[in-house]
C-alpha atoms as a PDB file:
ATOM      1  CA  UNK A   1     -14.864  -2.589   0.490  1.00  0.00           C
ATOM      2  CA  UNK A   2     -15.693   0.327   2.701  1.00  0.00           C
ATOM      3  CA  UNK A   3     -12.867   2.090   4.194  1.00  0.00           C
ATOM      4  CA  UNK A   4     -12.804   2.073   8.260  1.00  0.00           C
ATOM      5  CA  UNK A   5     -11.821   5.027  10.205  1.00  0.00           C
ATOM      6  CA  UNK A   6      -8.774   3.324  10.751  1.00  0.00           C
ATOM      7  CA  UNK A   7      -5.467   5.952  10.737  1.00  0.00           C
ATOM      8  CA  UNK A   8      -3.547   5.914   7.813  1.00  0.00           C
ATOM      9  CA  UNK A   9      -0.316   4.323   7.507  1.00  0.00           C
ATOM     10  CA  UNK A  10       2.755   6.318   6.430  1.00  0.00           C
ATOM     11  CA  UNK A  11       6.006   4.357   4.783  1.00  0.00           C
ATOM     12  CA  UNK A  12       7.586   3.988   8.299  1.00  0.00           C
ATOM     13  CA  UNK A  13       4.395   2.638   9.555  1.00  0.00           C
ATOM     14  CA  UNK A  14       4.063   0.110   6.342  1.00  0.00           C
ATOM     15  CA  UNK A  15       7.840  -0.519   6.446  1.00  0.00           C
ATOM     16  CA  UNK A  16       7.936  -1.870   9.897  1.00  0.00           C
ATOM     17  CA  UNK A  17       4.856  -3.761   9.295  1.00  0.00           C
ATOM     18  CA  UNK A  18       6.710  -5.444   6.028  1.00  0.00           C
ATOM     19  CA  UNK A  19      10.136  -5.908   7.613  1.00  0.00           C
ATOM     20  CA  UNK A  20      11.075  -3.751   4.549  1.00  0.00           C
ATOM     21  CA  UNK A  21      13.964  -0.517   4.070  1.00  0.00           C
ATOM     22  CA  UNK A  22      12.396   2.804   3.029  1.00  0.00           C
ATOM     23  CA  UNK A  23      14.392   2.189  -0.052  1.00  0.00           C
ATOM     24  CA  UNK A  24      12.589  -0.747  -1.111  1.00  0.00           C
ATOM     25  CA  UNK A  25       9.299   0.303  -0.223  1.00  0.00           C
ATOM     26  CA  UNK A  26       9.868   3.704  -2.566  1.00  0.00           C
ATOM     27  CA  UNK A  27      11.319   1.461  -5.365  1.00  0.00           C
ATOM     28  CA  UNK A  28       7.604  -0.559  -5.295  1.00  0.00           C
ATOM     29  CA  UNK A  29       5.747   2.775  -4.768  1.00  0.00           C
ATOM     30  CA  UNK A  30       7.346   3.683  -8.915  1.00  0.00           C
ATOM     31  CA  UNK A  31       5.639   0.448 -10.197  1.00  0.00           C
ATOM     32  CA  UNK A  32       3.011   1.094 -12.105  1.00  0.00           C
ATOM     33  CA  UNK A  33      -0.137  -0.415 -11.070  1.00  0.00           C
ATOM     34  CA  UNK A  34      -0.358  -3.312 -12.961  1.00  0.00           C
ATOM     35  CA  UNK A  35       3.169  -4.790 -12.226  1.00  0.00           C
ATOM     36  CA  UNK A  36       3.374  -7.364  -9.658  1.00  0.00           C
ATOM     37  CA  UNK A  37       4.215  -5.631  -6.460  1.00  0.00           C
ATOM     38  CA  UNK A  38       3.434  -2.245  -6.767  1.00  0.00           C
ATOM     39  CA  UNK A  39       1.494  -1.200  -3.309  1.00  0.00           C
ATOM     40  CA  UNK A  40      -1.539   0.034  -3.286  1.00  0.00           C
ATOM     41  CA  UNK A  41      -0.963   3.855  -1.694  1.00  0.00           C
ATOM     42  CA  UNK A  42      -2.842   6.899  -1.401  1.00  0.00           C
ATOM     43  CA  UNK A  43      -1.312  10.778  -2.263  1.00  0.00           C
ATOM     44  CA  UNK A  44      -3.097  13.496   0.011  1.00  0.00           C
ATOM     45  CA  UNK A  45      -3.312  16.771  -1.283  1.00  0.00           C
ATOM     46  CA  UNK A  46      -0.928  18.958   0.531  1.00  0.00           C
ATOM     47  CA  UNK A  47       1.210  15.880   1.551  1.00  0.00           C
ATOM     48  CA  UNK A  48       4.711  14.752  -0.356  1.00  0.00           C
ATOM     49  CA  UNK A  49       3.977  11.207   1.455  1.00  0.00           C
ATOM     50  CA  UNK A  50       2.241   8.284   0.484  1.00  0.00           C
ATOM     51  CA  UNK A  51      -0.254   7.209   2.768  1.00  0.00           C
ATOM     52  CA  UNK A  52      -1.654   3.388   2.806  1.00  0.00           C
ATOM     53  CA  UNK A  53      -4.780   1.916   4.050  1.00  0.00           C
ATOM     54  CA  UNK A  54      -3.639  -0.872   6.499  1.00  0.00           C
ATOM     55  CA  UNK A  55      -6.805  -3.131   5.446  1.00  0.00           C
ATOM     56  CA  UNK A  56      -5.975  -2.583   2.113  1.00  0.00           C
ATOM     57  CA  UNK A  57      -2.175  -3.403   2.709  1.00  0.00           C
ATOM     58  CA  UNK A  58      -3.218  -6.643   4.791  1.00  0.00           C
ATOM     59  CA  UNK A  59      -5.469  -7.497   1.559  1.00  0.00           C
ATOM     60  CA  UNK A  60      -2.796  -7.177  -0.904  1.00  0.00           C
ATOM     61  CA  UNK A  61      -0.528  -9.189   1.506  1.00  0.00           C
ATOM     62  CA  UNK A  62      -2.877 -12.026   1.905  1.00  0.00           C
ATOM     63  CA  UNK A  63      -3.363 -12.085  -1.624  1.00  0.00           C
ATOM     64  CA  UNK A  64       0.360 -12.590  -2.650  1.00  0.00           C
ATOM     65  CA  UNK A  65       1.207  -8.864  -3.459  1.00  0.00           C
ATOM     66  CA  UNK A  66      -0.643  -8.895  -6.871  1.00  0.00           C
ATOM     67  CA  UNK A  67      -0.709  -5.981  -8.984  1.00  0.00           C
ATOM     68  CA  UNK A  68      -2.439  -3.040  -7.866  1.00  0.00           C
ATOM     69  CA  UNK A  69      -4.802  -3.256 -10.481  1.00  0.00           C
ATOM     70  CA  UNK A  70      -5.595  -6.966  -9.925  1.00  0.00           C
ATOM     71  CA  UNK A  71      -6.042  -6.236  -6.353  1.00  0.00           C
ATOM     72  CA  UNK A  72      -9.563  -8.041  -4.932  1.00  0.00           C
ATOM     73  CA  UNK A  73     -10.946  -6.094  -2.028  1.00  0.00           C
ATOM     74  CA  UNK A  74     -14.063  -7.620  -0.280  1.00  0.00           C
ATOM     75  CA  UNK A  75     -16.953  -5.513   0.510  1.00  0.00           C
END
C-alpha cells in the first residue's frame, strides 16, 4: 500500500475518530505488535507523539483490529 499525502493523525484526531479516551488509546499504543489490538502508529523523530496513518487506521478497523503484525494492507 502506498501512503497518500493524506495529514497525519495525532491521538486526539484517532481518538475522536474511535469514540475512544486518550487513556485507552495510550494503553493499546504499549501492546506489542503482535497482540490483538495494538494500533498501528508512527514515532517522528523530534516528536514525543504518535502519529497514525488514517488509511492505515481505517484498514485495521475494517479488518477487526488484528494485530499489528497481522495487519493486511492492500496495494
Amino acid at each position: 500500500m502506498s501512503i497518500s499525502k493524506e495529514p497525519l493523525w495525532t491521538v486526539d484526531d484517532l481518538r475522536g475518530y474511535l469514540r475512544r479516551s486518550r487513556r485507552w488509546v495510550y494503553t493499546r499504543l504499549g501492546y506489542a505488535s503482535d497482540r490483538p489490538g495494538s494500533i498501528p502508529h508512527l514515532r517522528l523523530a523530534g516528536s514525543r507523539s504518535p502519529r497514525f496513518v488514517p488509511s492505515i487506521i481505517a484498514a485495521w478497523v475494517e479488518q477487526g483490529c488484528p494485530p499489528v503484525n497481522e495487519l493486511v494492507l492492500e496495494e
